[in-house]
Protein backbone atom coordinates (compact mmCIF):
# COMPACT_ATOMS: atom_id res chain seq x y z
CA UNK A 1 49.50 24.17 30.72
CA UNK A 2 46.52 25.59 29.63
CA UNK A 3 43.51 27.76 30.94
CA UNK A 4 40.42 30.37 29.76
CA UNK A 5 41.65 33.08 27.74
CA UNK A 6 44.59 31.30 26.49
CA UNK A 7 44.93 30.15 22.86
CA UNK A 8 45.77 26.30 21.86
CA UNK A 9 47.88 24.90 18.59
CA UNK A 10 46.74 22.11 16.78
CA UNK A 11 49.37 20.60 14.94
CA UNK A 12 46.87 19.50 12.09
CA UNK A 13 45.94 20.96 8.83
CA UNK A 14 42.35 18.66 9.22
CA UNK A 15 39.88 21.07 9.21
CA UNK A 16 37.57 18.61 10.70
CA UNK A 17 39.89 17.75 13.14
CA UNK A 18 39.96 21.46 14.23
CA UNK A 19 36.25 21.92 13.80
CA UNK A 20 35.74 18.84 16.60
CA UNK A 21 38.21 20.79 19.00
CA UNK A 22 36.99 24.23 18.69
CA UNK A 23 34.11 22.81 19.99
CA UNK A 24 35.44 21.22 22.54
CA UNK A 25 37.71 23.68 23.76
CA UNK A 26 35.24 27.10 22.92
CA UNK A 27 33.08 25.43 26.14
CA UNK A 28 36.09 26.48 28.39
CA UNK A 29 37.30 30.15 26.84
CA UNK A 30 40.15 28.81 24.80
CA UNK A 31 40.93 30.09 21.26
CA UNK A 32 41.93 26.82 19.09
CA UNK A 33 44.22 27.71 16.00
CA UNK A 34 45.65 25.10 13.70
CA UNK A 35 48.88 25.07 10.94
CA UNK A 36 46.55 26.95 8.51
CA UNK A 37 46.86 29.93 10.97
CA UNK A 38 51.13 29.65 11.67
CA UNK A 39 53.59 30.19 8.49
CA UNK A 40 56.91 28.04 8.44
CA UNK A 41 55.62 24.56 9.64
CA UNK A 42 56.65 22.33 7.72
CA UNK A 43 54.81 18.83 7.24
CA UNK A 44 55.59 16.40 9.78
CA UNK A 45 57.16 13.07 8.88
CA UNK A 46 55.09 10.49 11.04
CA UNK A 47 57.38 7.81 11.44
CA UNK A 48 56.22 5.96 14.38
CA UNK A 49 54.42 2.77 14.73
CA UNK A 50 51.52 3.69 17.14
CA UNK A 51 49.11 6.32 17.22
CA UNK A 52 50.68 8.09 20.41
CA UNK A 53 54.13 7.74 18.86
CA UNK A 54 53.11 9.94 16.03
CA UNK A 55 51.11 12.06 18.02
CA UNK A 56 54.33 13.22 20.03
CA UNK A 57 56.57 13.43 17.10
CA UNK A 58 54.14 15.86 15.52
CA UNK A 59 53.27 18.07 18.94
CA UNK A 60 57.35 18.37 20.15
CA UNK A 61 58.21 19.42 16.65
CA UNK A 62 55.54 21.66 15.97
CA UNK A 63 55.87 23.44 19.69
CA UNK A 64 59.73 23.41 19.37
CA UNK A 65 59.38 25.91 16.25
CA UNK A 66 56.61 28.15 17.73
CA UNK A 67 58.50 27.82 21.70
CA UNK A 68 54.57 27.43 22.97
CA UNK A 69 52.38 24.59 24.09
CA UNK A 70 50.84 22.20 21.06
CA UNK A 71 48.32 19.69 21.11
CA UNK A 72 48.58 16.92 18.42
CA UNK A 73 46.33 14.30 17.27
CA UNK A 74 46.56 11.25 15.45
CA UNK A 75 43.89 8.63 14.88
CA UNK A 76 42.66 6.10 12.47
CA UNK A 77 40.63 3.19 11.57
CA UNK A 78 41.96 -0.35 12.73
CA UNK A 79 39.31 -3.31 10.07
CA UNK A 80 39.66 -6.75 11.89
CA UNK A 81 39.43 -8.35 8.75
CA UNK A 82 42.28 -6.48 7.21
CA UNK A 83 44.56 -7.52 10.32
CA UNK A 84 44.01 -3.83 11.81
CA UNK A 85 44.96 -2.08 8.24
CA UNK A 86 44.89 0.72 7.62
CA UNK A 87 46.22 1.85 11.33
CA UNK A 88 48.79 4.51 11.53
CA UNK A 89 48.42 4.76 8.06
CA UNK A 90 44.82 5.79 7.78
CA UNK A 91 45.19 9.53 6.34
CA UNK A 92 47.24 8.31 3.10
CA UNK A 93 46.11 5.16 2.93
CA UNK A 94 45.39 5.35 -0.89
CA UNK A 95 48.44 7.30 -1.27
CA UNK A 96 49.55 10.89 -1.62
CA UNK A 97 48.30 13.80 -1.07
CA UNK A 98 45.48 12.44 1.15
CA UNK A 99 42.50 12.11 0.28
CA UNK A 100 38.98 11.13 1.99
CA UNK A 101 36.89 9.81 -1.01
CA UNK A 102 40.16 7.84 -2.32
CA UNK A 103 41.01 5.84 0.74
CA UNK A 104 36.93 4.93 1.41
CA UNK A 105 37.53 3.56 -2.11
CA UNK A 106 39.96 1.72 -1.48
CA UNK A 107 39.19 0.61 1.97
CA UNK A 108 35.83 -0.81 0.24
CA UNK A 109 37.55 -2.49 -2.83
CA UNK A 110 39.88 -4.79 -0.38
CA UNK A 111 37.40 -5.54 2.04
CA UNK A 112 34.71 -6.34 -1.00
CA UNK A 113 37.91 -8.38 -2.80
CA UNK A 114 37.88 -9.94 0.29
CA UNK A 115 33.97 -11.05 0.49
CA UNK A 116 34.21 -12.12 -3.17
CA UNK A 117 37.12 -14.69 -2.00
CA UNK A 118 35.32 -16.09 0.85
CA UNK A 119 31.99 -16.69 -0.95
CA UNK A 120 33.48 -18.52 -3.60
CA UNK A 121 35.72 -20.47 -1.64
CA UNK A 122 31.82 -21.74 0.42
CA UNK A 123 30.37 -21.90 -2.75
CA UNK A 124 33.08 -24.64 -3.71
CA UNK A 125 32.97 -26.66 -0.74
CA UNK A 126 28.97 -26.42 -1.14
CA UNK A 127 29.46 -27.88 -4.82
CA UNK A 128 31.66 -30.58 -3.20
CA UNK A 129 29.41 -31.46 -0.71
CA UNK A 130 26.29 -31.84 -2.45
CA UNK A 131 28.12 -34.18 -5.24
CA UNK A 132 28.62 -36.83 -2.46
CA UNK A 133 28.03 -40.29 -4.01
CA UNK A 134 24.75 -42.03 -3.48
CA UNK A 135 22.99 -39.10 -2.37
CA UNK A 136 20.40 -38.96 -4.78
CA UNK A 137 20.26 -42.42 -4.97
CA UNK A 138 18.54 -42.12 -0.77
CA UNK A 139 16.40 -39.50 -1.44
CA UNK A 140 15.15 -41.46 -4.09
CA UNK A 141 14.57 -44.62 -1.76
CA UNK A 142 12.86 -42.33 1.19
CA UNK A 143 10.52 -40.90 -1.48
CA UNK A 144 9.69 -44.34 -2.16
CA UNK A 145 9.08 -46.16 1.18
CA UNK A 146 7.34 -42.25 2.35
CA UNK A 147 4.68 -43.85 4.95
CA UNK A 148 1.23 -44.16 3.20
CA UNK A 149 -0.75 -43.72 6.57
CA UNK A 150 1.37 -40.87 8.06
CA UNK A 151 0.88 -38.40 4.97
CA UNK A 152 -3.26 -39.02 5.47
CA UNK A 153 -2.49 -37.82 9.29
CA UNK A 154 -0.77 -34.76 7.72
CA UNK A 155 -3.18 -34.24 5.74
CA UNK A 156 -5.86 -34.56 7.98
CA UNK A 157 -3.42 -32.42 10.34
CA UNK A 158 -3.53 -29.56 7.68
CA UNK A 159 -7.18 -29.50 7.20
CA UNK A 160 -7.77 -28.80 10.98
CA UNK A 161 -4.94 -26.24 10.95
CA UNK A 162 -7.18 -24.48 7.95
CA UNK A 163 -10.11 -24.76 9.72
CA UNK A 164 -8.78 -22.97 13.03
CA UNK A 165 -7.58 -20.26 10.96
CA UNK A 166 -10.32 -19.23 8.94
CA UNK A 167 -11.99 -18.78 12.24
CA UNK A 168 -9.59 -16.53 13.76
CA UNK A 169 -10.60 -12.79 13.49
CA UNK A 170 -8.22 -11.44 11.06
CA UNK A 171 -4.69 -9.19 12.67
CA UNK A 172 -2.67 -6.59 11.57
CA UNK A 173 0.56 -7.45 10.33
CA UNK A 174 3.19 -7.02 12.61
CA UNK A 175 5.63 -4.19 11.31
CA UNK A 176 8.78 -5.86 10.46
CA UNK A 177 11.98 -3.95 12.41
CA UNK A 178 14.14 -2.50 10.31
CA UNK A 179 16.95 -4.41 9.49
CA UNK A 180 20.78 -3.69 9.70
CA UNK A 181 22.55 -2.43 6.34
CA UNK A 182 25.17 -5.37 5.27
CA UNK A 183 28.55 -4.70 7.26
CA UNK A 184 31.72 -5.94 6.07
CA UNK A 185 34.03 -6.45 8.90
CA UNK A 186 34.05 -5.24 12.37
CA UNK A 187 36.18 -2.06 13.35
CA UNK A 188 37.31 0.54 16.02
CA UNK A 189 38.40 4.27 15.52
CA UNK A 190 41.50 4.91 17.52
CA UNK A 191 42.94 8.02 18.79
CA UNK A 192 46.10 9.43 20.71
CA UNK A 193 46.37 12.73 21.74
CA UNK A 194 49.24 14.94 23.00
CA UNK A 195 50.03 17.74 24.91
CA UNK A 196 53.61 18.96 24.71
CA UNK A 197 54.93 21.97 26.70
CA UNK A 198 58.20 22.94 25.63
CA UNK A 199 59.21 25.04 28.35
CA UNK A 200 60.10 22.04 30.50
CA UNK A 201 59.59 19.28 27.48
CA UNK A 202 56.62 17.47 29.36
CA UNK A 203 54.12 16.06 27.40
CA UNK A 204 50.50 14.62 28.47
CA UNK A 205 48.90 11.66 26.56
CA UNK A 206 45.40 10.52 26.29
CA UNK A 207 43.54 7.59 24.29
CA UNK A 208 40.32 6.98 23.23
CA UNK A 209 38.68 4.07 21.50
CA UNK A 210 35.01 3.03 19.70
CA UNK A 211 33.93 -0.07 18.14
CA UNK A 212 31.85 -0.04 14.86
CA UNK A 213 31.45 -1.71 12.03
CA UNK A 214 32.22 -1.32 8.11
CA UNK A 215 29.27 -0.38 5.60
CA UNK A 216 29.02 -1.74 2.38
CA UNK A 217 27.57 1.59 1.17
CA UNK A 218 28.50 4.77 2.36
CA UNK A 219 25.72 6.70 4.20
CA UNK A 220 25.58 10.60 5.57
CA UNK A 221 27.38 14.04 4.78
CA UNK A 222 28.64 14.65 8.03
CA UNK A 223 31.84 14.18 9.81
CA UNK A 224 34.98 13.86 7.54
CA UNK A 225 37.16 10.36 6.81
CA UNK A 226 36.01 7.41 6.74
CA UNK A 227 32.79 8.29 8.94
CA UNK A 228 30.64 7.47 6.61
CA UNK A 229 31.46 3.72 6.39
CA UNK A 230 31.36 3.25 9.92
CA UNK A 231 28.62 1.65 11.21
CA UNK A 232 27.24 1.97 14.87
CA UNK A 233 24.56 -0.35 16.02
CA UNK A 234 24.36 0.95 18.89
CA UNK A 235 22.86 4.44 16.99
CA UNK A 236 21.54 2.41 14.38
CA UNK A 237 23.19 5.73 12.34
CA UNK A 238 26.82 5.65 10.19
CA UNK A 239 29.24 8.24 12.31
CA UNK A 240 28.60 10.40 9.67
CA UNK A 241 24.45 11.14 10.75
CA UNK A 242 26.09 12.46 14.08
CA UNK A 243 25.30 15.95 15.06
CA UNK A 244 28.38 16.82 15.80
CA UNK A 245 27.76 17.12 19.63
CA UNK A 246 26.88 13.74 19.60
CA UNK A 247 29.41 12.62 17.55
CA UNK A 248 31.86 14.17 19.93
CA UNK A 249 29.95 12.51 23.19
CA UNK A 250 31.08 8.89 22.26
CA UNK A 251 34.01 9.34 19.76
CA UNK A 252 37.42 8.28 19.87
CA UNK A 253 38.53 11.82 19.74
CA UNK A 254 35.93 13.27 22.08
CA UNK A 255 37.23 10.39 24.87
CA UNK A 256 40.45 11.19 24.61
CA UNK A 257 39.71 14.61 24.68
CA UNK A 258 38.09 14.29 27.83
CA UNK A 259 40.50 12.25 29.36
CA UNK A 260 43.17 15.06 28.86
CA UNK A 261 40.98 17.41 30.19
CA UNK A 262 40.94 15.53 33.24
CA UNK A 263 44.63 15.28 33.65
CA UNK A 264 44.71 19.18 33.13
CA UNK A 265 42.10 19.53 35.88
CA UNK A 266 39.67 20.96 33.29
């Protein structure tokens, strides 16, 4: 469909989407343009309920206006504890037009709304719990009938404890690890790209997944979306401290992209 020399569509106006696949695509001598560089395109209605779904509609409509091959993307952020929201609907998620800083907002306000509603619903059953008749009325007879003899053999326990201790040469003390930012629900990036040729109408498709996690706090400048709230342990960075060569080694978009490559026998 494709080789060195030629030039590739994007059907995106993402400009981070297009800085990922210029990238990508310089490596093997092909020019990548996007809808900011083609007049007459008019925004794609993504009516589909999967990723690849919209993917196609956006790539056959796009190449059947400019009569040459189009690559499409679409991707977005599936939160387990939002039953996979926002999905398909990632890009507008706060609404129109889209907006990055908007939907973070708002993907932290539900998930937060949602913390708030599970601690006080423990906090309640805590408070029920620890009214249970008669319990203070036990503690009260085990402080009594505490074993006379047995706190002189902790005592005398404690001493030798002491003793060892202050003859120990003194240590360093060990450096704590650092410990993991608080994460609000578990998550994957998802994305589905598409290839469509309309000389013949064939069409390639290839997925790509990652698992993360949601930050409470946004952290890093890099990246676009909601990279900065995804957490991955495995880099101990948000997707948003990527270079972006790393960031394209393990993301969604960079495993599709190399799957596609691989059906193109690049």
């Amino acid at each position: 469909m494709i080789g060195s020399g030629d030039v590739l569509l994007l059907a995106t106006r993402n400009s981070g989407k297009t800085k990922e696949f210029r990238e990508a695509f310089g490596k093997l001598g092909i020019a990548v343009k996007d809808l900011h560089d083609v007049e007459g395109i008019p925004d794609i209605e993504e009516t589909g309920h999967t990723f690849a779904d919209n993917a196609l509609l956006k790539a056959k409509a796009v190449a059947d206006i400019v009569g040459l091959p189009v690559l499409a993307d679409d991707s977005g952020l599936c939160v387990d504890a939002l039953d996979g929201a926002p999905g398909v609907y990632s890009a507008r998620y706060a609404g129109e037009p889209a907006n990055d800083a908007a939907n973070n907002e708002k993907l932290l306000l539900e998930l937060k709304r949602l913390a708030s509603h599970s601690e006080s619903a423990e906090a309640e059953l805590v408070g029920e719990r620890s009214g249970a008749p008669g319990k203070e009325r036990l503690a009260e007879s085990v402080e009594e009938h505490a074993n006379e003899s047995m706190k002189v053999l902790l005592a005398e326990s404690l001493n030798e404890q002491v003793e060892e201790v202050e003859q120990e040469p003194e240590q360093e003390p060990e450096q704590e690890p650092e410990q993991e930012p608080e994460l609000l629900s578990s998550a994957r990036f998802v994305c589905s790209l598409v290839l469509y040729d309309p000389a013949d109408g064939s069409h390639l498709t290839a997925e790509g997944a990652i698992e993360g996690n949601i930050l409470r706090e946004a952290r890093g400048t890099d990246g676009f979306g909601y990279d900065p709230l995804f957490w991955l342990s495995s880099h101990g960075r948000s997707m948003a401290e990527l270079s972006l060569a790393e960031k394209n080694a393990i993301s969604h978009r960079g495993q599709a992209l190399r799957r596609l490559l691989e059906m193109i026998g690049k």
